[in-house]
Protein backbone atom coordinates (compact mmCIF):
# COMPACT_ATOMS: atom_id res chain seq x y z
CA UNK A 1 -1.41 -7.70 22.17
CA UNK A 2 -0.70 -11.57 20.94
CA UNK A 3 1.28 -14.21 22.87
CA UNK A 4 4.77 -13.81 22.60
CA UNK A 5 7.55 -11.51 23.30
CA UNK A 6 6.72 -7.78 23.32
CA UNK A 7 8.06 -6.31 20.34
CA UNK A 8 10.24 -3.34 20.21
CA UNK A 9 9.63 -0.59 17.87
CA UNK A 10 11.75 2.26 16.55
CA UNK A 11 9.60 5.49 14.44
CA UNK A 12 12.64 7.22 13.28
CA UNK A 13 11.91 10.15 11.92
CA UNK A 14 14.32 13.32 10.63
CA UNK A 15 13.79 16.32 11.89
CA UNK A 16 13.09 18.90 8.41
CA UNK A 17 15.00 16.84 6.77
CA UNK A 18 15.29 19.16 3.46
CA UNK A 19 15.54 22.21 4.86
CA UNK A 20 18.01 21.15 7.80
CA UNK A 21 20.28 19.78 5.23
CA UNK A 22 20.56 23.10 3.80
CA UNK A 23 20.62 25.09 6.95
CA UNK A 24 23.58 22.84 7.32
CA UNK A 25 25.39 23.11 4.90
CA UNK A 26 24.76 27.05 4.48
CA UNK A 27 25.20 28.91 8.02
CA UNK A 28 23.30 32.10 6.74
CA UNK A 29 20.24 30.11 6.65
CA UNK A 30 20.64 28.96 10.00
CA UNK A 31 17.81 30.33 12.30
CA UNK A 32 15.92 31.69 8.94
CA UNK A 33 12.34 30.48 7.34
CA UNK A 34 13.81 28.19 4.87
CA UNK A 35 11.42 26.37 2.01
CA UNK A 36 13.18 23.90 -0.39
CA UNK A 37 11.77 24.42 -3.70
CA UNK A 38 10.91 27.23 -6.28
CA UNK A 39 9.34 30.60 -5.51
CA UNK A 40 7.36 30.27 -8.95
CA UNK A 41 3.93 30.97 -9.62
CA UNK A 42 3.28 27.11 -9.63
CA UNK A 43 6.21 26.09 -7.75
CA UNK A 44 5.18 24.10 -4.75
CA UNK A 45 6.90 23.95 -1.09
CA UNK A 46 8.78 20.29 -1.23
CA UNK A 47 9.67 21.06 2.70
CA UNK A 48 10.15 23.68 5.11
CA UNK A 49 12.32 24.57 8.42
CA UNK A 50 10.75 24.91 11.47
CA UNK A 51 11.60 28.90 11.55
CA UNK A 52 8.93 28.64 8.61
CA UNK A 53 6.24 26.47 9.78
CA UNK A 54 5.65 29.09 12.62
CA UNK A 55 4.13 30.88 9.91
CA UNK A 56 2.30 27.96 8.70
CA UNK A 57 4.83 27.43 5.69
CA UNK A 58 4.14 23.31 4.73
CA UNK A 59 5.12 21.43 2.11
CA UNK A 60 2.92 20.78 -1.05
CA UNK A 61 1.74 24.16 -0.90
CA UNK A 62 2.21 26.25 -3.27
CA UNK A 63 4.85 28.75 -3.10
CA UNK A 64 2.67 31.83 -3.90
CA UNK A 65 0.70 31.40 -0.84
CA UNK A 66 4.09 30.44 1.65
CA UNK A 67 5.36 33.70 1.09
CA UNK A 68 2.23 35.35 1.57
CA UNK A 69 2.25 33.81 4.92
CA UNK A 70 5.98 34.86 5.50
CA UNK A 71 6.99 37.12 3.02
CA UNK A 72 10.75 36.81 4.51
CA UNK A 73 10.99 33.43 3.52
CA UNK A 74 14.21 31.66 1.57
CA UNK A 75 13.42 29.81 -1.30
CA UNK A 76 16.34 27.53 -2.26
CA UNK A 77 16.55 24.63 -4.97
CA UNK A 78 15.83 21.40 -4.11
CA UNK A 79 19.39 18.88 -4.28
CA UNK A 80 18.09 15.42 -3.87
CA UNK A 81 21.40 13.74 -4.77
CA UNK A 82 22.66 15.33 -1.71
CA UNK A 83 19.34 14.48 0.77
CA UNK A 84 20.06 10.73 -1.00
CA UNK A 85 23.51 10.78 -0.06
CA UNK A 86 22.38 11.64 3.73
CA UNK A 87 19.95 9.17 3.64
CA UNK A 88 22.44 6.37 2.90
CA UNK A 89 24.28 7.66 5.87
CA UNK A 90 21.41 7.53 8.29
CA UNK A 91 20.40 3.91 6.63
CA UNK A 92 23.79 2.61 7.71
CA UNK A 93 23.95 3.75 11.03
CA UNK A 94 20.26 2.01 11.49
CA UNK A 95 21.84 -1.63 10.12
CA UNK A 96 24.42 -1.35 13.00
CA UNK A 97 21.11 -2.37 15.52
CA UNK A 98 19.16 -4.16 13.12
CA UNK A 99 18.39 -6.03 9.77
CA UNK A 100 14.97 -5.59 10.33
CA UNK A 101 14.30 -1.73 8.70
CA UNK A 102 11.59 -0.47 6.40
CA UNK A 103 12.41 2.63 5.48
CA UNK A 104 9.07 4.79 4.72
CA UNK A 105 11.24 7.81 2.85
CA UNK A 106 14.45 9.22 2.89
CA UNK A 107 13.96 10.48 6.00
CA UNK A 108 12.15 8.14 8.29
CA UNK A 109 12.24 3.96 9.16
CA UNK A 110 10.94 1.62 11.61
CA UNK A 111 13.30 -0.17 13.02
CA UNK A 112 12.31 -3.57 15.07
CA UNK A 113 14.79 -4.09 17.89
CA UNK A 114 13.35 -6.46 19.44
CA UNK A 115 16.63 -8.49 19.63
CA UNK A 116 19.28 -5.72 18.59
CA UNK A 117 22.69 -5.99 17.38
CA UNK A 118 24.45 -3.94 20.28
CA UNK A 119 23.17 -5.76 23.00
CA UNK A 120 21.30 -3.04 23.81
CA UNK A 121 18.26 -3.71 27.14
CA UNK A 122 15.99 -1.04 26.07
CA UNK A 123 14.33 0.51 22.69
CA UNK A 124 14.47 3.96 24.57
CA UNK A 125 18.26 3.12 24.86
CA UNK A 126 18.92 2.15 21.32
CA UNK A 127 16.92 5.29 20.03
CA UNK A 128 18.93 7.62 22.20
CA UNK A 129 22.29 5.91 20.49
CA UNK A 130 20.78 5.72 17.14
CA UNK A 131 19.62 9.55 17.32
CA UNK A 132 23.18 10.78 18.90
CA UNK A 133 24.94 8.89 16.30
CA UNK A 134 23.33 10.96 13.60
CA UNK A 135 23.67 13.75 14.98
CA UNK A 136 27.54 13.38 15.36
CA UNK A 137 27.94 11.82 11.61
CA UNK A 138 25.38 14.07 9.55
CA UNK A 139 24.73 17.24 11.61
CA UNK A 140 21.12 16.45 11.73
CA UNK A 141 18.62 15.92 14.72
CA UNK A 142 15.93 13.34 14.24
CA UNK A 143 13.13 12.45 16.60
CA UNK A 144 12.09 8.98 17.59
CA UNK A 145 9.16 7.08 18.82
CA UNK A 146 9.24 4.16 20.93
CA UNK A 147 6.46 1.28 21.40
CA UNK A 148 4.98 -1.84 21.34
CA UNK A 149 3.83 -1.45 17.50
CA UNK A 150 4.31 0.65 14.63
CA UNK A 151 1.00 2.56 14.35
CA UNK A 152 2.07 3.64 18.44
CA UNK A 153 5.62 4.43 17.21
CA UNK A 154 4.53 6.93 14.49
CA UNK A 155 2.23 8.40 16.40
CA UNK A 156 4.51 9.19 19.30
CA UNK A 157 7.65 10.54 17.08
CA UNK A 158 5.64 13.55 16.87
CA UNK A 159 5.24 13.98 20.39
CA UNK A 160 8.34 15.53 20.93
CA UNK A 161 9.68 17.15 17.76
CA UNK A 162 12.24 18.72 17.06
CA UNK A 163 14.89 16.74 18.60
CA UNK A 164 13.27 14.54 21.00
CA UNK A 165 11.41 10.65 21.76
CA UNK A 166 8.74 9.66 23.58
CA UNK A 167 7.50 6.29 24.77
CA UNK A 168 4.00 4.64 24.79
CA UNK A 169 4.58 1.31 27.24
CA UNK A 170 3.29 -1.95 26.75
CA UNK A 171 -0.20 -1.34 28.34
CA UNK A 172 -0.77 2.23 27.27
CA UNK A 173 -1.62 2.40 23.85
CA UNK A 174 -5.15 2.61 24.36
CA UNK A 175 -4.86 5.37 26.39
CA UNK A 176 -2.40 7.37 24.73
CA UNK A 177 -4.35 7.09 21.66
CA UNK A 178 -7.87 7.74 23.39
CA UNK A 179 -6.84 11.56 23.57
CA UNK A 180 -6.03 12.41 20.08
CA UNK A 181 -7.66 13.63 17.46
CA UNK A 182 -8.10 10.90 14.92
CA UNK A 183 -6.76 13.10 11.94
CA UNK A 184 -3.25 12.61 13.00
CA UNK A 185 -3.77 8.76 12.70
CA UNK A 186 -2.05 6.55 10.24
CA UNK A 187 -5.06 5.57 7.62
CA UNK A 188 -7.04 8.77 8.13
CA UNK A 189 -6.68 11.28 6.16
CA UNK A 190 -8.49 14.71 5.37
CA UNK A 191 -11.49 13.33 3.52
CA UNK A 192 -11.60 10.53 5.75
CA UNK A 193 -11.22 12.72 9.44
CA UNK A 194 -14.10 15.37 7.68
CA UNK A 195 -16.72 12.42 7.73
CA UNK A 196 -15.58 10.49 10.60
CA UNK A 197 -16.24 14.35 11.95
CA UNK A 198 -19.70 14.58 10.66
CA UNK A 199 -20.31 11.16 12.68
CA UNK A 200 -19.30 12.84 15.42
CA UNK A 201 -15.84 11.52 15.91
CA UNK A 202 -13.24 13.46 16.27
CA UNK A 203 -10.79 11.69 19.09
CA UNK A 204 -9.81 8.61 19.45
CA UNK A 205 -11.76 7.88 22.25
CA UNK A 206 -14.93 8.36 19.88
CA UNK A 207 -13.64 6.41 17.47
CA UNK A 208 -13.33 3.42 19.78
CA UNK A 209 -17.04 3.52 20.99
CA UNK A 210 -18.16 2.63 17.81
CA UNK A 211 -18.74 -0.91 17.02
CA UNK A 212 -16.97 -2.53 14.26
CA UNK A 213 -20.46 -3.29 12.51
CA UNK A 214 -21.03 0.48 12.63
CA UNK A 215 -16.93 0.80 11.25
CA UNK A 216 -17.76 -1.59 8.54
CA UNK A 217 -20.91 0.04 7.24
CA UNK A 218 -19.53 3.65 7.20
CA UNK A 219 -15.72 2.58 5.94
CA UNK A 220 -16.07 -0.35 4.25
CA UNK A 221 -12.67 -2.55 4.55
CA UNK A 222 -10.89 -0.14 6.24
CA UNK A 223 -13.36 -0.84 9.38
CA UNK A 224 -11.33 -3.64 11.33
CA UNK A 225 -8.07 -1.01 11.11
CA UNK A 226 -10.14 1.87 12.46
CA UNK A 227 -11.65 -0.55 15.34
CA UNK A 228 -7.89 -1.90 16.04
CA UNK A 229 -6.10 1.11 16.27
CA UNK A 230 -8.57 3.07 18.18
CA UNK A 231 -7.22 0.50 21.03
CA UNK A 232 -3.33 0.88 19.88
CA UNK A 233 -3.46 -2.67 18.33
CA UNK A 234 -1.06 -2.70 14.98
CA UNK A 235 -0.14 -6.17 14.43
CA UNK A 236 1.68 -5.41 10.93
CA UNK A 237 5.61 -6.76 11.35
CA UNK A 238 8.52 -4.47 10.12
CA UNK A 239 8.78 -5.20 6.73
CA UNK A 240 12.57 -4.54 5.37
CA UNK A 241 11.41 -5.67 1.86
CA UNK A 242 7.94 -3.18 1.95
CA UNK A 243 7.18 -1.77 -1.57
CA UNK A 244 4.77 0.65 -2.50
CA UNK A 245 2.17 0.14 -4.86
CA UNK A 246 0.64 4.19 -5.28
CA UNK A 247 1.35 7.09 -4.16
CA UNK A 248 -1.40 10.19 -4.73
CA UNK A 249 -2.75 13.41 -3.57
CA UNK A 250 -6.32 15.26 -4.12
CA UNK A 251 -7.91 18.36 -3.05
CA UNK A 252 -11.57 19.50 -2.79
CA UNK A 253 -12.23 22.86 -4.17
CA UNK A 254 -14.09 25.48 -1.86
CA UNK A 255 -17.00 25.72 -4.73
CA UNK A 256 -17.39 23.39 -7.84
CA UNK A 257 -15.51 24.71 -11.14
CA UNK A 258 -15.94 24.30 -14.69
CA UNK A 259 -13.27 27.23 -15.37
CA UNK A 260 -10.41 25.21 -17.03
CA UNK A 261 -7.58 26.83 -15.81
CA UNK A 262 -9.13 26.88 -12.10
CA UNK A 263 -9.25 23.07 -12.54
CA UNK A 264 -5.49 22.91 -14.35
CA UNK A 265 -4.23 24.56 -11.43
CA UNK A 266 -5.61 22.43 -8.93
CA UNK A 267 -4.28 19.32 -10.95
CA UNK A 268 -0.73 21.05 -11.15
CA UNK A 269 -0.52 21.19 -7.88
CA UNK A 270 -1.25 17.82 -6.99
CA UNK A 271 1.35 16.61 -9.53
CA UNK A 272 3.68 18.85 -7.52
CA UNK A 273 2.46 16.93 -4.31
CA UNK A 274 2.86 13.50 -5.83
CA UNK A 275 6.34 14.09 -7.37
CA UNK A 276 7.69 15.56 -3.89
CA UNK A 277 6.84 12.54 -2.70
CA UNK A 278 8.73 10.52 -5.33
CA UNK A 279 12.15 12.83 -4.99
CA UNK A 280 11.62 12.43 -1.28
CA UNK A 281 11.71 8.39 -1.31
CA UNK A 282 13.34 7.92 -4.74
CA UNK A 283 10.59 6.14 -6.14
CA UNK A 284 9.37 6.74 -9.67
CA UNK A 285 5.67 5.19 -11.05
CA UNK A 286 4.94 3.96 -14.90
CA UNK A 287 1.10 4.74 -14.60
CA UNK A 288 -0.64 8.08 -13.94
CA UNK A 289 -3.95 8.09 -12.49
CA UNK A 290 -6.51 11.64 -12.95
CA UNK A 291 -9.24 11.67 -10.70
CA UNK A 292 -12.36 13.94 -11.36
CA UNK A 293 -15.01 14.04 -8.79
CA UNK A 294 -18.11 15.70 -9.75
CA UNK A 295 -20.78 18.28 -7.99
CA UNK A 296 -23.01 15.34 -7.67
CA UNK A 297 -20.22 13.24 -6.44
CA UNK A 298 -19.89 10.99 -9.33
CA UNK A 299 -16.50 9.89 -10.35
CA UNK A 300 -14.28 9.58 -13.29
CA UNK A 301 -10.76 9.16 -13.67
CA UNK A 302 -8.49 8.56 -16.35
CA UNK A 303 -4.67 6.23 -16.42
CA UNK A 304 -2.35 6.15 -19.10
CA UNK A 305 0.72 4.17 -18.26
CA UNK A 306 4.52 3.86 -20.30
CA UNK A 307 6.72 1.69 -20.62
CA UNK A 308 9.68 3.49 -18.36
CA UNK A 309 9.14 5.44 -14.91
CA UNK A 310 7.64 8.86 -15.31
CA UNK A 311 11.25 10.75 -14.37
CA UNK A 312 10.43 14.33 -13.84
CA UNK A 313 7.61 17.01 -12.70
CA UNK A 314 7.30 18.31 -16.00
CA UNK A 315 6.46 15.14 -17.48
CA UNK A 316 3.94 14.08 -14.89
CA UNK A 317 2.08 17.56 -15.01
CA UNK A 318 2.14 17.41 -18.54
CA UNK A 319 0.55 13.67 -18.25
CA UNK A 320 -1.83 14.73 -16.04
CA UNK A 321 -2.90 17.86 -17.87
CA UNK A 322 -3.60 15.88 -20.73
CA UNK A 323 -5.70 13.33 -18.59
CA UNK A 324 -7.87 16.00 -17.05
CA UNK A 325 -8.52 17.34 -20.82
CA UNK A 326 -10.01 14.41 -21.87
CA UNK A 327 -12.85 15.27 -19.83
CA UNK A 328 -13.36 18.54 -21.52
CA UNK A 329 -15.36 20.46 -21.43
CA UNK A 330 -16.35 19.62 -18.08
CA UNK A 331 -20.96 19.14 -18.23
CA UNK A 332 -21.29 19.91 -14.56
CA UNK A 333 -18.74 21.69 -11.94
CA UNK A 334 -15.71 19.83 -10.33
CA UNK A 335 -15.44 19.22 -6.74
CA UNK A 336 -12.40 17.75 -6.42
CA UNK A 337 -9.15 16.64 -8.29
CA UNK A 338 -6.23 14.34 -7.67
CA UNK A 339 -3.49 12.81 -9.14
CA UNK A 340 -1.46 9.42 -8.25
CA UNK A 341 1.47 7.11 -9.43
CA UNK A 342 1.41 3.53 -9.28
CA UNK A 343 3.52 0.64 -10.85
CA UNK A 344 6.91 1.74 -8.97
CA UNK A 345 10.02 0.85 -10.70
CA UNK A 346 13.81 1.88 -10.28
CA UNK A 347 14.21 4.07 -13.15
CA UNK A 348 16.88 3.65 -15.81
CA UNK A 349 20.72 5.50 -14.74
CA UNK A 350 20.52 8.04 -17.03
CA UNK A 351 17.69 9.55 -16.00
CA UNK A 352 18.97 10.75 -12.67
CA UNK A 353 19.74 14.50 -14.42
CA UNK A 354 15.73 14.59 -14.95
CA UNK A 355 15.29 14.64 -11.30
CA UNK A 356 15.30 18.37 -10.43
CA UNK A 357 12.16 20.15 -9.06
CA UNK A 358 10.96 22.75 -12.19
């Protein structure tokens, strides 16, 4: 913690945001395993209920598997100018506490109410108001976490989902933090958590014995923010004006291939991954970005960017089928594959009827 006032931070996040919006409006999905998206043979899962992830339903995978893990489940088509509409709703209700919001997607913000509009004497307070009000405007529950920083705030609006907040005091972030596993921390993600795993660390409390020398060596930059947050220090403000610059997804194959289609498929569905993440915070990127990783680890990637916002899935699995292509035929097997968008920008008004799922 710095000198100053303690800062208080809102993680507002929606609970299935997709899928309750549907259940919502529809009563005879209520209490069903609900996916939004396409049961094709490459459509992929852009969210699912809660009655589904008991079955280990996700988003970003692909739909073949979901129903082979619940074969009862209800595919239904994606309607982001609806989820849009919703989010405008929640957005508005959030700018009665504060100005200061940075909203991560459509359906979750961190709100700083440090000094809030209503007067307000605690965050836990203000959450409770916030979440009741959207509940009695939308129909939707949303969960919350309260702290002393964002990192702490994220982390803690999962500790009570569906429907719920939890606090992590001034004083406590270290050890709320030292108990979980590091792969549900902000930063770390799968490739990341599987070496930090091989170096033994798989908690938080193992990640904050190690030194920030030993950080540095193994993580390069991102050393300093594994040594901070292992002791719940974020000292990032809420940024209302936040853009971002990529967004991308990859997955390692369970054995090196050189069969084309094998590899095509793996690159669809990390096109599928990237563009649910577009529909799901309206944000559209001019450059596409192939990665190739090799069986001896080398890399290659290829970009090609345009002049206007790549506007639809088709289009960006098309780009990125072309992009993989140009490293055919592949001299040595394929590890792994992604895909990511970068240069965001607002894409022209008569695009918005490109913006269904295929």
């Amino acid at each position: 913690m710095t000198d100053g006032p303690v800062r208080k931070i809102i993680h507002v996040d929606m609970d299935a945001f997709f899928a309750s919006v549907e259940q919502r409006d529809d009563p005879a999905l209520r209490g069903r395993p609900v996916a939004v998206g396409y049961a094709a043979q490459r459509g992929v899962v852009a969210a699912a209920s809660y009655e589904a992830r008991v079955f280990g339903v996700r988003s970003a995978m692909p739909s073949t598997t979901a129903l082979r893990q619940c074969p009862d489940l209800v595919f239904v088509p994606p309607r982001f100018e609806v989820y849009r509409a919703v989010s405008k709703q929640i957005q508005a209700i959030f700018a009665d506490y504060t100005s200061l919001v940075e909203p991560l997607s459509l359906d979750e913000a961190y709100l700083d109410v440090t000094e809030n509009l209503r007067g307000l004497p605690t965050a836990s307070e203000t959450a409770v108001e916030i979440r009741g009000r959207v509940l009695e405007e939308t129909g939707l529950t949303a969960s919350a976490g309260i702290s002393y920083n964002k990192f702490l705030a994220k982390l803690a609006s999962d500790q009570r989902k569906p429907n719920g907040q939890f606090v992590v005091p001034p004083g406590r972030g270290e050890a709320f933090v030292e108990t979980l596993p590091v792969k549900r921390f902000h930063g770390v993600g799968p490739v990341t958590a599987a070496k930090m795993s091989r170096l033994g660390i798989e908690t938080g409390e193992d990640l904050r014995r190690q030194s920030l020398a030993f950080l540095q060596q193994h993580f390069g930059k991102s050393g300093p923010w594994y040594y901070a947050i292992s002791r719940g220090e974020d000292h990032r403000a809420v940024n209302p004006n936040r853009e971002r610059k990529s967004s991308g997804s990859e997955t390692t194959f369970g054995s090196d291939l050189t069969d084309p289609s094998a590899i095509e498929a793996g690159v669809i569905a990390m096109a599928g991954d990237v563009w649910g993440w577009c529909e799901k915070s309206d944000a559209y990127g001019r450059t596409v970005t192939v990665k190739v990783k090799w069986a001896d680890f080398q890399q290659s990637t290829r970009s090609r960017s345009f002049p206007e916002p790549v506007t639809s899935k088709e289009r960006l699995e098309e780009i990125s089928l072309l992009l993989v292509r140009s490293l055919y035929p592949p001299a040595k097997g394929i590890r792994l594959v992604g895909v990511s968008l970068s240069n965001f920008k607002a894409p022209a008004a008569s695009a918005s009827d490109q913006l269904a799922l295929a």
